[in-house]
Each structure stands twice: as C-alpha cells, then as structure tokens.
C-alpha atoms as a PDB file:
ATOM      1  CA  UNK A   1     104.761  86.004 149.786  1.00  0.00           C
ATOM      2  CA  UNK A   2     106.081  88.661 152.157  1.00  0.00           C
ATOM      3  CA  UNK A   3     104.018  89.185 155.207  1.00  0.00           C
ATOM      4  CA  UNK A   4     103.557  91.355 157.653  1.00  0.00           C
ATOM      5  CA  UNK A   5     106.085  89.995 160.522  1.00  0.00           C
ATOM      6  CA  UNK A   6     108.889  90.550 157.637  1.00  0.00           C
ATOM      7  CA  UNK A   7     108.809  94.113 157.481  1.00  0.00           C
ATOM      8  CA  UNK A   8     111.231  95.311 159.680  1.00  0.00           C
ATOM      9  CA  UNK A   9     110.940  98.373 162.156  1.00  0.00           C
ATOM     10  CA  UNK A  10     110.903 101.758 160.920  1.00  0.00           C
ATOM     11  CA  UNK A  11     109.649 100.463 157.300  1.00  0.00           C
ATOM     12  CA  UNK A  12     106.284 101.004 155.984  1.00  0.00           C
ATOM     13  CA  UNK A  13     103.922  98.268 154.112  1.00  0.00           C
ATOM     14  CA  UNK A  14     100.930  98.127 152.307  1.00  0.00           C
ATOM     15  CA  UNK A  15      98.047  95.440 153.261  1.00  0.00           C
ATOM     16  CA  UNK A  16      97.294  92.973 150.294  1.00  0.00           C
ATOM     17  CA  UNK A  17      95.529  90.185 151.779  1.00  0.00           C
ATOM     18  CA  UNK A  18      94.592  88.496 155.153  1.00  0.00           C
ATOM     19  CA  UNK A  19      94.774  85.039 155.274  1.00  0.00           C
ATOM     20  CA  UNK A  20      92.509  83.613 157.748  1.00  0.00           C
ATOM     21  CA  UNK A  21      88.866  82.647 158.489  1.00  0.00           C
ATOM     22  CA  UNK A  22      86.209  83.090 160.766  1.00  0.00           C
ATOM     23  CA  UNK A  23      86.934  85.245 164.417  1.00  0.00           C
ATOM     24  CA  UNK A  24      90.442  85.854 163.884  1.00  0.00           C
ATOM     25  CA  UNK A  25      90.287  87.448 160.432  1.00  0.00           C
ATOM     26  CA  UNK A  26      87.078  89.138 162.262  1.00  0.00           C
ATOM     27  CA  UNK A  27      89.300  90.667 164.662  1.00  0.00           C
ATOM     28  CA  UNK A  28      92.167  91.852 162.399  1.00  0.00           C
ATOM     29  CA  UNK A  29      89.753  93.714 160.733  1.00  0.00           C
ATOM     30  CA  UNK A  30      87.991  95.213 163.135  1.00  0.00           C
ATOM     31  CA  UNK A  31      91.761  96.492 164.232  1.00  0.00           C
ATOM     32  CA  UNK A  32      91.360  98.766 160.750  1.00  0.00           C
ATOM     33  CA  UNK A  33      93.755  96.250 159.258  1.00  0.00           C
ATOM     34  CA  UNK A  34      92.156  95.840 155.796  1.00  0.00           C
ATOM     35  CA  UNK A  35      93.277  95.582 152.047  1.00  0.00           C
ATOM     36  CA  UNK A  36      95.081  98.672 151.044  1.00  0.00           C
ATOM     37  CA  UNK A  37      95.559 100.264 154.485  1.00  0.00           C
ATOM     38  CA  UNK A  38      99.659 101.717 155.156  1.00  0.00           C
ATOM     39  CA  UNK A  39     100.662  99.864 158.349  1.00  0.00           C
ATOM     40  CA  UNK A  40     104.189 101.770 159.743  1.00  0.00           C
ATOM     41  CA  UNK A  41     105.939  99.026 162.055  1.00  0.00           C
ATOM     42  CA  UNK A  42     107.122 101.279 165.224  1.00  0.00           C
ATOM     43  CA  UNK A  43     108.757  99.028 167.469  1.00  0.00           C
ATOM     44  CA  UNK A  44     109.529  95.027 167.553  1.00  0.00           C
ATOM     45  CA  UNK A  45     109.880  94.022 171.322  1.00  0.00           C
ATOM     46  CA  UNK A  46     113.565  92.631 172.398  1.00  0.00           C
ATOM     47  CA  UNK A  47     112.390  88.783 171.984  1.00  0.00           C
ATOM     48  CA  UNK A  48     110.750  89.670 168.713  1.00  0.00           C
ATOM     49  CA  UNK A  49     107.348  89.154 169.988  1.00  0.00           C
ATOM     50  CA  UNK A  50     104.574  91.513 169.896  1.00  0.00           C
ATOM     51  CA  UNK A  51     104.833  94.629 167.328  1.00  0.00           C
ATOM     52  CA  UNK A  52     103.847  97.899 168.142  1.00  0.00           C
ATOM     53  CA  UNK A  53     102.267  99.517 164.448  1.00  0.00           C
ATOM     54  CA  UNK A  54     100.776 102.758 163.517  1.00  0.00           C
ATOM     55  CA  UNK A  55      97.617 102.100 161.567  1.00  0.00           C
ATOM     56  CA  UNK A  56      95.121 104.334 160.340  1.00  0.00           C
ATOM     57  CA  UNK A  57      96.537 107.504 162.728  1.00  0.00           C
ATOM     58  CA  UNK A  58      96.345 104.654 166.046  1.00  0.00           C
ATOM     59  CA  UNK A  59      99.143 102.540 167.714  1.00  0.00           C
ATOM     60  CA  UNK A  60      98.266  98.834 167.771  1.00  0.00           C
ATOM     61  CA  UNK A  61      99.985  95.895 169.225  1.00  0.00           C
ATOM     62  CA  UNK A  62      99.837  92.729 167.757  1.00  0.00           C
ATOM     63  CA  UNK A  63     101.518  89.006 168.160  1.00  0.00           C
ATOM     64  CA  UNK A  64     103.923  87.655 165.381  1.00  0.00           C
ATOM     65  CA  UNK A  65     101.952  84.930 164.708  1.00  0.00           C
ATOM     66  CA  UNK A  66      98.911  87.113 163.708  1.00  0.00           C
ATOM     67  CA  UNK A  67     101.042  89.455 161.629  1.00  0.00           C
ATOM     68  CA  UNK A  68     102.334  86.115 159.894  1.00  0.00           C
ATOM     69  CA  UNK A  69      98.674  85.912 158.168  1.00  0.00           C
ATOM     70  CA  UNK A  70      98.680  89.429 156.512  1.00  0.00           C
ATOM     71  CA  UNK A  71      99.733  89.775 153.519  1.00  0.00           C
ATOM     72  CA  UNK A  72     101.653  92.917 152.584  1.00  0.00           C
ATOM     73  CA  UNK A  73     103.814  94.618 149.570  1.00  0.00           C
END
C-alpha cells in the first residue's frame, strides 16, 4: 500500500482511501482531502516533517504521520 508520505516532492498522487476514524479522518476531509482528489506534494521540510501540498487549487501543510493514513496511487 503506497501512501501519501511516499510520494516524493514534485510528484503528483491520486487519493484512494483514508484510513482512520472518528475526528482525525473528520479533519482530513474537511482539508478537501477525499477519494479521488490530485494532491501535488510541493515541498518536504529539511527534517522530513511537515509537507507543504497543493490540493484542490490551495496549499496545505500537513504532518507525516497524518499523510501516513492516506492512501494514494
């Protein structure tokens, strides 16, 4: 299963699934990060930790260990 923190910057995935419950997946998807939505990683910050991703025309930031539970292809 490849998942978001695996794509590597400058590449471009596709959401498949996100795996987690209750406020958490809640907040992901508020963030417009739902099944089927392009997600362009921009920048990875020196230490690896967080991501900065264009989604749905914005710039988001978000921790490794949240992009750990979406699934992408």
């Amino acid at each position: 299963m490849k998942t978001l923190k695996d794509v590597k910057k400058g590449q471009s995935a596709v959401v498949v699934k996100v795996h987690s419950e209750g406020a958490i997946r809640r907040r992901i998807m508020d963030m417009g990060i739902t099944k089927g939505v392009e997600i362009y990683v921009r920048k990875v910050a020196p230490l690896g930790d967080p991501m900065e991703l264009t989604v749905r025309g914005y710039e988001l930031s978000l921790r490794k260990a949240d992009a750990g539970m979406i699934e992408v292809e």
